[in-house]
C-alpha atoms as a PDB file:
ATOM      1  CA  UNK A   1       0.000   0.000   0.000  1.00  0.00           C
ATOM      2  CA  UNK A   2       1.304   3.905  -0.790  1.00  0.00           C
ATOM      3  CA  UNK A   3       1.813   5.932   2.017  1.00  0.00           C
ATOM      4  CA  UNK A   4      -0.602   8.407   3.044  1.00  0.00           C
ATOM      5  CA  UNK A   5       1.480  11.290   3.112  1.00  0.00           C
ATOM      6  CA  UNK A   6      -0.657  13.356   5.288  1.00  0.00           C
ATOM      7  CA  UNK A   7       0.234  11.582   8.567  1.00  0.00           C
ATOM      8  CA  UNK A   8       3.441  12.586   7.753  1.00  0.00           C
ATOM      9  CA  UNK A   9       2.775  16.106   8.785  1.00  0.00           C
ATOM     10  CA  UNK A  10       4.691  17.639  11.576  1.00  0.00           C
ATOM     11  CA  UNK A  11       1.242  18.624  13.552  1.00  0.00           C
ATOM     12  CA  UNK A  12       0.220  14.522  13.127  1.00  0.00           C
ATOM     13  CA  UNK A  13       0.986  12.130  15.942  1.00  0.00           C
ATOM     14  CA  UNK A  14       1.183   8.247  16.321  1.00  0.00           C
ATOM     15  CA  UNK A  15       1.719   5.953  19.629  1.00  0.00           C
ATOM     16  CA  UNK A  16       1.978   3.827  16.899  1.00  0.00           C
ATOM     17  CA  UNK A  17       2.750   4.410  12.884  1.00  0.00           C
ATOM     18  CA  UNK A  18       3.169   0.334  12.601  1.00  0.00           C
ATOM     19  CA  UNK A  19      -0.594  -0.159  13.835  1.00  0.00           C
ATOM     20  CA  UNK A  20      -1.794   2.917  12.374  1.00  0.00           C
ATOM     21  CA  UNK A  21      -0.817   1.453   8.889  1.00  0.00           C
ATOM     22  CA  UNK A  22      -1.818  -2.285   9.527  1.00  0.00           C
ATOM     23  CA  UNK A  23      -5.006  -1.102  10.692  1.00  0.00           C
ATOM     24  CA  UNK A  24      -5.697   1.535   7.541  1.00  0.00           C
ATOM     25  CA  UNK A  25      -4.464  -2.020   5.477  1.00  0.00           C
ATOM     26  CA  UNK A  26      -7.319  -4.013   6.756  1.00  0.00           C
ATOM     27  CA  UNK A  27     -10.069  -1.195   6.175  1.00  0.00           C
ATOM     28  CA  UNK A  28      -8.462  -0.606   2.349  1.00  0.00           C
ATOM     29  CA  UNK A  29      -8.581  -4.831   1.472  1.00  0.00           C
ATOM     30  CA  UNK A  30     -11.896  -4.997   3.189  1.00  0.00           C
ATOM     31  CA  UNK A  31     -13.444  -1.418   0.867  1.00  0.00           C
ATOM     32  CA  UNK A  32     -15.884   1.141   1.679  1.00  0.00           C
ATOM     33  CA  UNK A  33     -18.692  -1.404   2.088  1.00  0.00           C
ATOM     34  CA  UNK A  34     -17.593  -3.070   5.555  1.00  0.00           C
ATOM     35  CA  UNK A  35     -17.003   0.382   6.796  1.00  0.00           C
ATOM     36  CA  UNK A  36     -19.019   2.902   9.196  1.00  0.00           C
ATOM     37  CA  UNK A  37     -17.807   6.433  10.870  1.00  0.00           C
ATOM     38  CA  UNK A  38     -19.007   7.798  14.105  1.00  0.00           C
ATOM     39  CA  UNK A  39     -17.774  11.587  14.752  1.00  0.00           C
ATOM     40  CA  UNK A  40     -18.744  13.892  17.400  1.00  0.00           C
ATOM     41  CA  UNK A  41     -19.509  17.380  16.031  1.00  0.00           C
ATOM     42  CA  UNK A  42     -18.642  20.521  17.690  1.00  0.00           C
ATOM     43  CA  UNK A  43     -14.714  21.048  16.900  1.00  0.00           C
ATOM     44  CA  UNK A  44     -14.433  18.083  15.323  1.00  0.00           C
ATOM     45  CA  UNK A  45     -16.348  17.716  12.293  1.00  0.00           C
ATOM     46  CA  UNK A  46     -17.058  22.021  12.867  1.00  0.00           C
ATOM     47  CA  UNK A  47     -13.548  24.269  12.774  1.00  0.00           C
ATOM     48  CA  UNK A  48     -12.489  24.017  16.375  1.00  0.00           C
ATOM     49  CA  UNK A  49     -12.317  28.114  15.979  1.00  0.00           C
ATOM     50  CA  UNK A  50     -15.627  29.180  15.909  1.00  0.00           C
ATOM     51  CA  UNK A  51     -18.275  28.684  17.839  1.00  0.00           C
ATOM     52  CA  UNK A  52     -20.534  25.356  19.241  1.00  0.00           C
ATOM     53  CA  UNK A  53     -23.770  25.503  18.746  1.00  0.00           C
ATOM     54  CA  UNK A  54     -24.607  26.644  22.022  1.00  0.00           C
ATOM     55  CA  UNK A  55     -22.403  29.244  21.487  1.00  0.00           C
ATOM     56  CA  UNK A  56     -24.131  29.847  18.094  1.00  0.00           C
ATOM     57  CA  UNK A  57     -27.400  30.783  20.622  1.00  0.00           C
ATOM     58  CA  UNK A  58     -24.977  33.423  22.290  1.00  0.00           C
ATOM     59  CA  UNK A  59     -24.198  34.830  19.104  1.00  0.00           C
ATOM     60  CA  UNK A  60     -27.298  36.180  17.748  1.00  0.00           C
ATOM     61  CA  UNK A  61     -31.248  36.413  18.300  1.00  0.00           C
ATOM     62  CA  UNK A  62     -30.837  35.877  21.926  1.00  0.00           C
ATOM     63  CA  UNK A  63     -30.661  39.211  24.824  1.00  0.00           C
ATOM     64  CA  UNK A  64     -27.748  40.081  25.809  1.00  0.00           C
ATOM     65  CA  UNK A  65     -27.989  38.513  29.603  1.00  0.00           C
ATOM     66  CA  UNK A  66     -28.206  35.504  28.059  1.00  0.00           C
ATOM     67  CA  UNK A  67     -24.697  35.307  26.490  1.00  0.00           C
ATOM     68  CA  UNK A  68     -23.732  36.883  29.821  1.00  0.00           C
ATOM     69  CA  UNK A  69     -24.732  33.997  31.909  1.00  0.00           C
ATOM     70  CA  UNK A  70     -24.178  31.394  29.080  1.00  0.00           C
ATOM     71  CA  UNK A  71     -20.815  32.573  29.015  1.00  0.00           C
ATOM     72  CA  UNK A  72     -19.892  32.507  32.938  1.00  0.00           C
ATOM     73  CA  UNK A  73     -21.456  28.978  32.323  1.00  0.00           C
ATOM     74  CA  UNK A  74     -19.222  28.040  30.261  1.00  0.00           C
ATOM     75  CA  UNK A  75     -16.351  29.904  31.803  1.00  0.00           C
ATOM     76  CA  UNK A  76     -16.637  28.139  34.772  1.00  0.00           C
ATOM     77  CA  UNK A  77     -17.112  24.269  33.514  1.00  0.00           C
ATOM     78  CA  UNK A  78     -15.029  24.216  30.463  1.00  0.00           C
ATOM     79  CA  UNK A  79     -11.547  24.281  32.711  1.00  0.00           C
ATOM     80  CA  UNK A  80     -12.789  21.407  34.332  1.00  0.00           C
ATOM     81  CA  UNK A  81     -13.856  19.394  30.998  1.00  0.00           C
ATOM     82  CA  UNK A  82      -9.965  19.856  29.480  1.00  0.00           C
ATOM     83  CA  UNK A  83      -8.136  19.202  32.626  1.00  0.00           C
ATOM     84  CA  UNK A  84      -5.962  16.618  31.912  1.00  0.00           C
ATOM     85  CA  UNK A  85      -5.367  16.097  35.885  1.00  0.00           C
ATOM     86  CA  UNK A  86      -8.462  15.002  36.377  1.00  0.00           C
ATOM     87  CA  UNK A  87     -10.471  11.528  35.711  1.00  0.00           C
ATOM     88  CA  UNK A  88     -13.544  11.439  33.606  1.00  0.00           C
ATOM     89  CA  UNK A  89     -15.110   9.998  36.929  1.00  0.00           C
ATOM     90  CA  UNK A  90     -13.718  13.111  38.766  1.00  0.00           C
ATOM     91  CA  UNK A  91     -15.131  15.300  35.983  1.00  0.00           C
ATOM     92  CA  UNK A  92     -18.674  13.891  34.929  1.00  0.00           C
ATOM     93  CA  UNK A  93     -21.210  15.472  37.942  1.00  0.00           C
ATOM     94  CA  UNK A  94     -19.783  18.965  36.870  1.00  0.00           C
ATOM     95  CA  UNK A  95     -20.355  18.471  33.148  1.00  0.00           C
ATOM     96  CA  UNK A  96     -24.051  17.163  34.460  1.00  0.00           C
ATOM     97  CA  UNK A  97     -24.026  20.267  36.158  1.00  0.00           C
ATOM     98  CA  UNK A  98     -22.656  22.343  33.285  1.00  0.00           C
ATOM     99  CA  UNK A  99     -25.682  21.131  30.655  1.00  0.00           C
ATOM    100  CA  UNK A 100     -28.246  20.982  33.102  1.00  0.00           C
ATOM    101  CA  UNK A 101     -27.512  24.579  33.856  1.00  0.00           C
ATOM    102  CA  UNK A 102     -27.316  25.642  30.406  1.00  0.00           C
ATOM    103  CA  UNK A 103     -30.788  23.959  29.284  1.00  0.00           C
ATOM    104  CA  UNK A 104     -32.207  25.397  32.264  1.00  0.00           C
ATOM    105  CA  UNK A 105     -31.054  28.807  31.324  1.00  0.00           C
ATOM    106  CA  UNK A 106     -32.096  28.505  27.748  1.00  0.00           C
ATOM    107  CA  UNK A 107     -35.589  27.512  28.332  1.00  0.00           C
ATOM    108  CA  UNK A 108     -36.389  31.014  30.078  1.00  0.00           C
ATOM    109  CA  UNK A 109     -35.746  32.995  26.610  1.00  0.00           C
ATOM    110  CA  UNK A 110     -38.332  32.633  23.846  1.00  0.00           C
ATOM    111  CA  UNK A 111     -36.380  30.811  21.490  1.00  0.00           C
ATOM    112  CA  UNK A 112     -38.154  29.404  18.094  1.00  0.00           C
ATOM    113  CA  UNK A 113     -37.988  27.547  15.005  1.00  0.00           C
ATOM    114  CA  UNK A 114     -38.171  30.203  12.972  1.00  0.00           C
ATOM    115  CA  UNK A 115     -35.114  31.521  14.567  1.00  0.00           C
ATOM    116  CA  UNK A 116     -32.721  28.889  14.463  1.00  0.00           C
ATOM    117  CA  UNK A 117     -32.201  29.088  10.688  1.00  0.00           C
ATOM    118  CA  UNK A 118     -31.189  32.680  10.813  1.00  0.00           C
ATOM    119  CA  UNK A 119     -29.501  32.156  14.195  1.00  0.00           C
ATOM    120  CA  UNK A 120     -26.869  29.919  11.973  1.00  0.00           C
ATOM    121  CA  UNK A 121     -26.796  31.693   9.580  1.00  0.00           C
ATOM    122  CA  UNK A 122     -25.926  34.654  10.828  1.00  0.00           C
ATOM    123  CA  UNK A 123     -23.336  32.767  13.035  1.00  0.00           C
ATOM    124  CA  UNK A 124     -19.446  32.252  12.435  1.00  0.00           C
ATOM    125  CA  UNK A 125     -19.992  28.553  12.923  1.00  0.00           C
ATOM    126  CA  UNK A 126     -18.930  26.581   9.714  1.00  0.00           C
ATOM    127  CA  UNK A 127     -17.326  23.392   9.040  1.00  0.00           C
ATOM    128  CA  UNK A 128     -13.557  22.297   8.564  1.00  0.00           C
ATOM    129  CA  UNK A 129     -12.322  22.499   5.552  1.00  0.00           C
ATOM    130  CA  UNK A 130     -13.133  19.716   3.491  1.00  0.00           C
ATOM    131  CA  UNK A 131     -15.884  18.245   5.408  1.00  0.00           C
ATOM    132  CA  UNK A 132     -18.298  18.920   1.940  1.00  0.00           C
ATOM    133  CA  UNK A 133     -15.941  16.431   0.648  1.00  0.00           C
ATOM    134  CA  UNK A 134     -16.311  14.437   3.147  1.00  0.00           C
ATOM    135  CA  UNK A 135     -19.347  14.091   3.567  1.00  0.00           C
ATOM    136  CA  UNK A 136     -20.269  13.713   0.100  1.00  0.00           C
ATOM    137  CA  UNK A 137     -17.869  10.312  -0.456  1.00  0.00           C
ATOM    138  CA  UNK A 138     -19.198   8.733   2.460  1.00  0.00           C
ATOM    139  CA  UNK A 139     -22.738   8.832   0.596  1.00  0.00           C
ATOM    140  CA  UNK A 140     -21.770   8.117  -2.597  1.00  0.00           C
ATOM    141  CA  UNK A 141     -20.286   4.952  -1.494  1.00  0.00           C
ATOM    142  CA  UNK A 142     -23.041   4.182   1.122  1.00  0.00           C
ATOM    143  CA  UNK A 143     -20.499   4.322   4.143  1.00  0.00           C
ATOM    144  CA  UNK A 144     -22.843   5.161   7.418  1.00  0.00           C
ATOM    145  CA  UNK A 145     -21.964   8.431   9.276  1.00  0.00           C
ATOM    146  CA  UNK A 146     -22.835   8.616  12.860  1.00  0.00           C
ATOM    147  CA  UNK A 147     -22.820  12.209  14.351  1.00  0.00           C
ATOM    148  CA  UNK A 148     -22.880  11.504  18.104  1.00  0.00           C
ATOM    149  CA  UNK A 149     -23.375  14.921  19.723  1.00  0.00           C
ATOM    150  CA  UNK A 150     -23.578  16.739  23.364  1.00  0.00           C
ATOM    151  CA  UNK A 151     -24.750  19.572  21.840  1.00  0.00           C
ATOM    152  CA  UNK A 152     -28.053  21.025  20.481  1.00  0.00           C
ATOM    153  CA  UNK A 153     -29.568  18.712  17.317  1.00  0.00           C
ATOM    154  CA  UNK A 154     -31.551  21.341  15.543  1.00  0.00           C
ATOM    155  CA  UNK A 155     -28.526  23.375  15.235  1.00  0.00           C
ATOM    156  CA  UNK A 156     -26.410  20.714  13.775  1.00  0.00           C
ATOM    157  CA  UNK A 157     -28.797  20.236  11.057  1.00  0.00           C
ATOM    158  CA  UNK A 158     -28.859  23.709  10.570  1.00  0.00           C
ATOM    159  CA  UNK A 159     -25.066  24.491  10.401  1.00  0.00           C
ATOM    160  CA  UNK A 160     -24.806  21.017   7.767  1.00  0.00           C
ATOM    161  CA  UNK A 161     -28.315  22.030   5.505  1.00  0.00           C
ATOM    162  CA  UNK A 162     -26.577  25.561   5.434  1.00  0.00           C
ATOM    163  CA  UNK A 163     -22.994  24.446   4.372  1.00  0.00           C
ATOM    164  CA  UNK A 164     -23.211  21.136   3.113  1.00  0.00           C
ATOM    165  CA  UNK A 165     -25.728  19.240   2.944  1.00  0.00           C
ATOM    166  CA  UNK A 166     -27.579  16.108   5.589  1.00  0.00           C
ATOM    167  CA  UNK A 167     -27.203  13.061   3.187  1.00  0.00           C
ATOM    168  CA  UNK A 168     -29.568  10.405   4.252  1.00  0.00           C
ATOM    169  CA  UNK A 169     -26.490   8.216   5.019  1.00  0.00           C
ATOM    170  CA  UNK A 170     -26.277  10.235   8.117  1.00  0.00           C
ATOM    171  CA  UNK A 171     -27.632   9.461  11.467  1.00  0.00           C
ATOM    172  CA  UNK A 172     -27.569  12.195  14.355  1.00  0.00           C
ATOM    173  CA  UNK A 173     -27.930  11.378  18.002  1.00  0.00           C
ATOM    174  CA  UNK A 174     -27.553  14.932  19.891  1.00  0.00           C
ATOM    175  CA  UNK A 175     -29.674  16.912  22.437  1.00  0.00           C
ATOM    176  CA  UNK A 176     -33.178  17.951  20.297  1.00  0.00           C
ATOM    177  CA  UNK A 177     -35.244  20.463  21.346  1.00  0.00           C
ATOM    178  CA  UNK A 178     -38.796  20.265  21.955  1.00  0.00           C
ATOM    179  CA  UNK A 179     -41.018  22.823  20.577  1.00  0.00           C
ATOM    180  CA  UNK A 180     -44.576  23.576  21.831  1.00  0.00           C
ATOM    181  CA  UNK A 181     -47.366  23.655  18.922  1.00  0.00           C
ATOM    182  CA  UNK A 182     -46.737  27.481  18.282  1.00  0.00           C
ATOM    183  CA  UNK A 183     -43.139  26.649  17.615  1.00  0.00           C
ATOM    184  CA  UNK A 184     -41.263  27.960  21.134  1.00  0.00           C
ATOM    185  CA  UNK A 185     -38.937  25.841  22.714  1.00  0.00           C
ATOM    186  CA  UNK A 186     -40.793  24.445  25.664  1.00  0.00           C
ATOM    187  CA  UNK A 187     -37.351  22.216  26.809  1.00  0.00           C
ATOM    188  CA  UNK A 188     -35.625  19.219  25.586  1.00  0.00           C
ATOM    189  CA  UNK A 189     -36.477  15.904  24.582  1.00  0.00           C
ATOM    190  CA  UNK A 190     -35.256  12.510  26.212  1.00  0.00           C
ATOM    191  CA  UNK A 191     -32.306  12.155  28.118  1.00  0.00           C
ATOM    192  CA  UNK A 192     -29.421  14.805  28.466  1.00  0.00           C
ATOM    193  CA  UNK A 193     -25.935  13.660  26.158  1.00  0.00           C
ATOM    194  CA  UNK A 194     -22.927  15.154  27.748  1.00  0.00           C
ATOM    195  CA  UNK A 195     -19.152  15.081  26.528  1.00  0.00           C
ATOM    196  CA  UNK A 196     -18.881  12.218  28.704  1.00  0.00           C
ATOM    197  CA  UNK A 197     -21.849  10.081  28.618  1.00  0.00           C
ATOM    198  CA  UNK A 198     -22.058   9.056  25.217  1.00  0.00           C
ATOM    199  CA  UNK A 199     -21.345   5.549  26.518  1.00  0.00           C
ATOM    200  CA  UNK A 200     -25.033   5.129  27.772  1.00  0.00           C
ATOM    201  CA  UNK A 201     -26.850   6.604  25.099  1.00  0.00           C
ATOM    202  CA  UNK A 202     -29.911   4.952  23.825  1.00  0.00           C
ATOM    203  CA  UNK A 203     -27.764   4.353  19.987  1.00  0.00           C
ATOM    204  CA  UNK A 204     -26.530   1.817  22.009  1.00  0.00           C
ATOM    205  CA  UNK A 205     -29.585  -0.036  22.978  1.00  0.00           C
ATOM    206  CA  UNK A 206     -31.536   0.819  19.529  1.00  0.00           C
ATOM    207  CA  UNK A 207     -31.145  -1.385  16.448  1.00  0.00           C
ATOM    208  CA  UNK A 208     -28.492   1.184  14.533  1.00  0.00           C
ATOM    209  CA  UNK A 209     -25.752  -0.673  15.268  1.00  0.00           C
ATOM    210  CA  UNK A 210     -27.196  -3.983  14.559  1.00  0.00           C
ATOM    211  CA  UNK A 211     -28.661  -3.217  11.439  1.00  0.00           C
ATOM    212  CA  UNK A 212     -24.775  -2.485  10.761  1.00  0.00           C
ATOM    213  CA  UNK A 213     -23.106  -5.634  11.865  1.00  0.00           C
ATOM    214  CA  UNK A 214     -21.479  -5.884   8.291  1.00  0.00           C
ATOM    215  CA  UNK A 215     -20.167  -2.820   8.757  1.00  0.00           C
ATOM    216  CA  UNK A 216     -17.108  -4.487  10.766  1.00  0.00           C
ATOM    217  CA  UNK A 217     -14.415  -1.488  10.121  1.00  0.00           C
ATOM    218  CA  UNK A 218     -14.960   2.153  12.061  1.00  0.00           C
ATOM    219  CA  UNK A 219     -13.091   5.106  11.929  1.00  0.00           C
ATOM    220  CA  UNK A 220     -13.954   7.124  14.863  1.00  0.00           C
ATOM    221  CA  UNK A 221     -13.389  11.253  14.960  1.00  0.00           C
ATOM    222  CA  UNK A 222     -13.652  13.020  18.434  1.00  0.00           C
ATOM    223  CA  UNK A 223     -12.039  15.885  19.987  1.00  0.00           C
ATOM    224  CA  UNK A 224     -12.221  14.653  23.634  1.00  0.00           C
ATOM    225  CA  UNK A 225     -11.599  11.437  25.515  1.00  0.00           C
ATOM    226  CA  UNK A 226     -15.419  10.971  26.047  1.00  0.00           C
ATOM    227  CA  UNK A 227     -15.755  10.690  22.748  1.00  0.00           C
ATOM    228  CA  UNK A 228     -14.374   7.452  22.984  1.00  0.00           C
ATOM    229  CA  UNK A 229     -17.092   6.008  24.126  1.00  0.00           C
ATOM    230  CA  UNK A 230     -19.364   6.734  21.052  1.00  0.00           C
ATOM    231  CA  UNK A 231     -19.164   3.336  19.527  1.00  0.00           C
ATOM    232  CA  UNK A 232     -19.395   1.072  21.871  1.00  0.00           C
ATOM    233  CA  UNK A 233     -22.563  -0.726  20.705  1.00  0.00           C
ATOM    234  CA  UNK A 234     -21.031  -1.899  17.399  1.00  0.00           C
ATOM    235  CA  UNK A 235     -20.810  -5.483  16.756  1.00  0.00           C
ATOM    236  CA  UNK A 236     -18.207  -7.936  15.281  1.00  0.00           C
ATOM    237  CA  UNK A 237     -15.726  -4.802  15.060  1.00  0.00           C
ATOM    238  CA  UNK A 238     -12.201  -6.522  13.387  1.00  0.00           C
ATOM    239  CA  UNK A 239     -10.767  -2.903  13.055  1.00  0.00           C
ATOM    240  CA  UNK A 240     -11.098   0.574  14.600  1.00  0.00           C
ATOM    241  CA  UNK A 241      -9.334   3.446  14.184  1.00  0.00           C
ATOM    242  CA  UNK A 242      -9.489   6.255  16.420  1.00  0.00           C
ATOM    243  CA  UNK A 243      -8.724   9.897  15.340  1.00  0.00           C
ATOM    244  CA  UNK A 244      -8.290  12.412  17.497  1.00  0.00           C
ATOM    245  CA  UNK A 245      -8.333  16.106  17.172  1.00  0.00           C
ATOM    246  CA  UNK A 246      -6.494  18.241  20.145  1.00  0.00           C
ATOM    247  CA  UNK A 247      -7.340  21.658  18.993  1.00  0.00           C
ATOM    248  CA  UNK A 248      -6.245  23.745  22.333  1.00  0.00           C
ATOM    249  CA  UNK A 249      -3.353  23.070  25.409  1.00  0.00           C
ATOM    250  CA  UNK A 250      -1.357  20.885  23.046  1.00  0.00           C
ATOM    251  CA  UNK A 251       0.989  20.603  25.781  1.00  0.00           C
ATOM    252  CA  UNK A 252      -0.778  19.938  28.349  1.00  0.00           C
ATOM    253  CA  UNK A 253      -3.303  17.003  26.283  1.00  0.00           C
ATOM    254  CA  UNK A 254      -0.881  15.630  23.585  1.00  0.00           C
ATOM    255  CA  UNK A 255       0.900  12.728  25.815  1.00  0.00           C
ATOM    256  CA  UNK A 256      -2.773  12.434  27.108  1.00  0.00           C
ATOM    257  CA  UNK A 257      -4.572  11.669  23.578  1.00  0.00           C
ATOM    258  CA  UNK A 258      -1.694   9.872  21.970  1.00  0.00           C
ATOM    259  CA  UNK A 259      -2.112   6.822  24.695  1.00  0.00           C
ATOM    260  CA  UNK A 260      -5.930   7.294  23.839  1.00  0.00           C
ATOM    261  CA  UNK A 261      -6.163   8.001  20.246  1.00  0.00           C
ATOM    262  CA  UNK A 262      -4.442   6.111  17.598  1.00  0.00           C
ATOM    263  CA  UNK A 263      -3.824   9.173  15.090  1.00  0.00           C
ATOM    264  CA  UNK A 264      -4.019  12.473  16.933  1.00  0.00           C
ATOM    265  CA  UNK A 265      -4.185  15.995  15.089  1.00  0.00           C
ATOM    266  CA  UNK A 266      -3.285  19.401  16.422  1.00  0.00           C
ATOM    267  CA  UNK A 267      -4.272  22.739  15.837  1.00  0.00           C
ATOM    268  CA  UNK A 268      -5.545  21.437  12.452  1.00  0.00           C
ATOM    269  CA  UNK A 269      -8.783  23.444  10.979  1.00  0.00           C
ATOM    270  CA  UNK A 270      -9.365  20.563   8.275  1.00  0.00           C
ATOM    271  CA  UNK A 271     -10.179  17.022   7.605  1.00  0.00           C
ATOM    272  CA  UNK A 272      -7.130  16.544   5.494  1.00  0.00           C
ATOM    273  CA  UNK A 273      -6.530  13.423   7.219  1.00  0.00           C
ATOM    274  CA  UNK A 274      -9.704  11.876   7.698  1.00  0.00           C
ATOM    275  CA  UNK A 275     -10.222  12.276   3.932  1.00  0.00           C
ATOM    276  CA  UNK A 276      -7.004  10.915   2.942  1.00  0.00           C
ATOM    277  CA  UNK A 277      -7.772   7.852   5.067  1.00  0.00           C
ATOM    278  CA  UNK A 278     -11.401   7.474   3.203  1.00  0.00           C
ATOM    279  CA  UNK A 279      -9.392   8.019  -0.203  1.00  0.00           C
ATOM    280  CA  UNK A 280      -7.382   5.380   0.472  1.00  0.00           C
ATOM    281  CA  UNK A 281     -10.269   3.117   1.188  1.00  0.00           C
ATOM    282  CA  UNK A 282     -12.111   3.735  -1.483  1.00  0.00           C
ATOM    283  CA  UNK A 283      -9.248   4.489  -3.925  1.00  0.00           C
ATOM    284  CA  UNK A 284      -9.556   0.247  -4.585  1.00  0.00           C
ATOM    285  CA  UNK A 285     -12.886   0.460  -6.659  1.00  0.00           C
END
């Protein structure tokens, strides 16, 4: 097999080239049809520089007090959610905290349907570069997409339907909104999905996994150790690769995510990698 010369890149690291390789060898022999992708969203499959889509609420349509308090929110929890010192045990009752707080806070403002599409698009939120791409080879060669999301569902569809488009090869499990019959946000629906819970979603229980069982090869995309998590329902997995994207404290995170991930990227605003990866897959046909 050629090398893919974009793990070559100084911002690219590998625990482990040898596996890396062996692993990307398996998914290329096997082709795109015994493969599936799970990805989180915000700053993974979005451009780690703008905003989330909570913080696309905070950007526009909202008062002004609500970006305040969103933002000391935020301000306080998000510390806790990238320090590396601390165990996901240690950290998961303050991200409960965090989300509860911030759905609490966002039901008091009269948010709507109607505003959510001009909310994004009037936002600086966009996608990495090369995600179009992306997006558009996993559904012409039928590969399943997973979006596995702690943040708000009706926004991701937004921000994709506005810069790309949702290809019906793509399956999103995220917090949704619930809307009242006039269209105002009344709350949210089911259970709450936090950066470290994605473990004991109900994907997991439902039949999208096992409706996938020939899909025996993932490549998984997060931006936080949580997201690790996101495919453990799969069945009769022979190969997984895990790509990891450490946009912010580099040193602080890196030794951290390269004994977690298999292929980490840093500081990186595009899926360079992730595509070449999928080329290479489906570069056999």
């Amino acid at each position: 097999m050629e090398k893919i010369d974009e793990l070559n890149r100084s911002n690219v690291h590998m625990r482990d080239k040898e596996y890396v390789m062996k692993v990307i060898m398996k998914m290329v022999n096997d082709g795109p049809d015994k493969l599936q992708v799970c990805s989180d969203f915000d700053e993974t499959i979005t451009n780690y520089k703008g905003p989330g889509t909570f913080n696309v609420l905070e950007e526009g349509g909202l008062p002004e007090d609500y970006k305040e308090k969103a933002t000391k929110i935020k301000d306080k929890y998000l510390p806790i959610e990238m320090d590396p010192n601390l165990s996901i045990e240690e950290k998961i009752p303050h991200m409960i905290e965090w989300w509860t707080q911030g759905h609490d806070l966002l039901v008091k403002y009269a948010l709507s349907k109607e505003m959510l599409h001009n909310m994004v698009a009037n936002s600086t939120a966009r996608l990495r570069d090369g995600c179009g791409e992306f997006f558009e080879k996993l559904h012409k060669f039928h590969i399943p997409l997973l979006i596995f999301s702690a943040g708000v569902g009706d926004i991701i569809r937004e921000i994709i339907s506005q810069h790309s488009t949702f290809y019906d090869n793509m399956h999103l499990v995220s917090n949704e909104l619930d809307f009242d019959e006039n269209g105002r946000m009344i709350g949210f629906k089911g259970e709450m999905i936090h950066v470290f819970n994605k473990n004991e979603n109900a994907v997991h229980e439902s039949d999208y996994f096992s409706n996938l069982s020939h899909c025996t090869n993932i490549i998984l995309m997060g931006d936080s150790i949580g997201d690790l998590q996101m495919a453990n329902g799969a069945e009769n997995v022979e190969a997984k690769l895990t790509v990891g994207f450490l946009n912010t404290r580099v040193a602080d995170s890196l030794e951290l995510f390269k004994s977690k991930y298999d292929v980490v990227i840093c500081e990186d605003e595009s899926l360079d990698i992730p595509n070449a990866i999928v080329n290479k897959i489906i570069g056999t046909l």
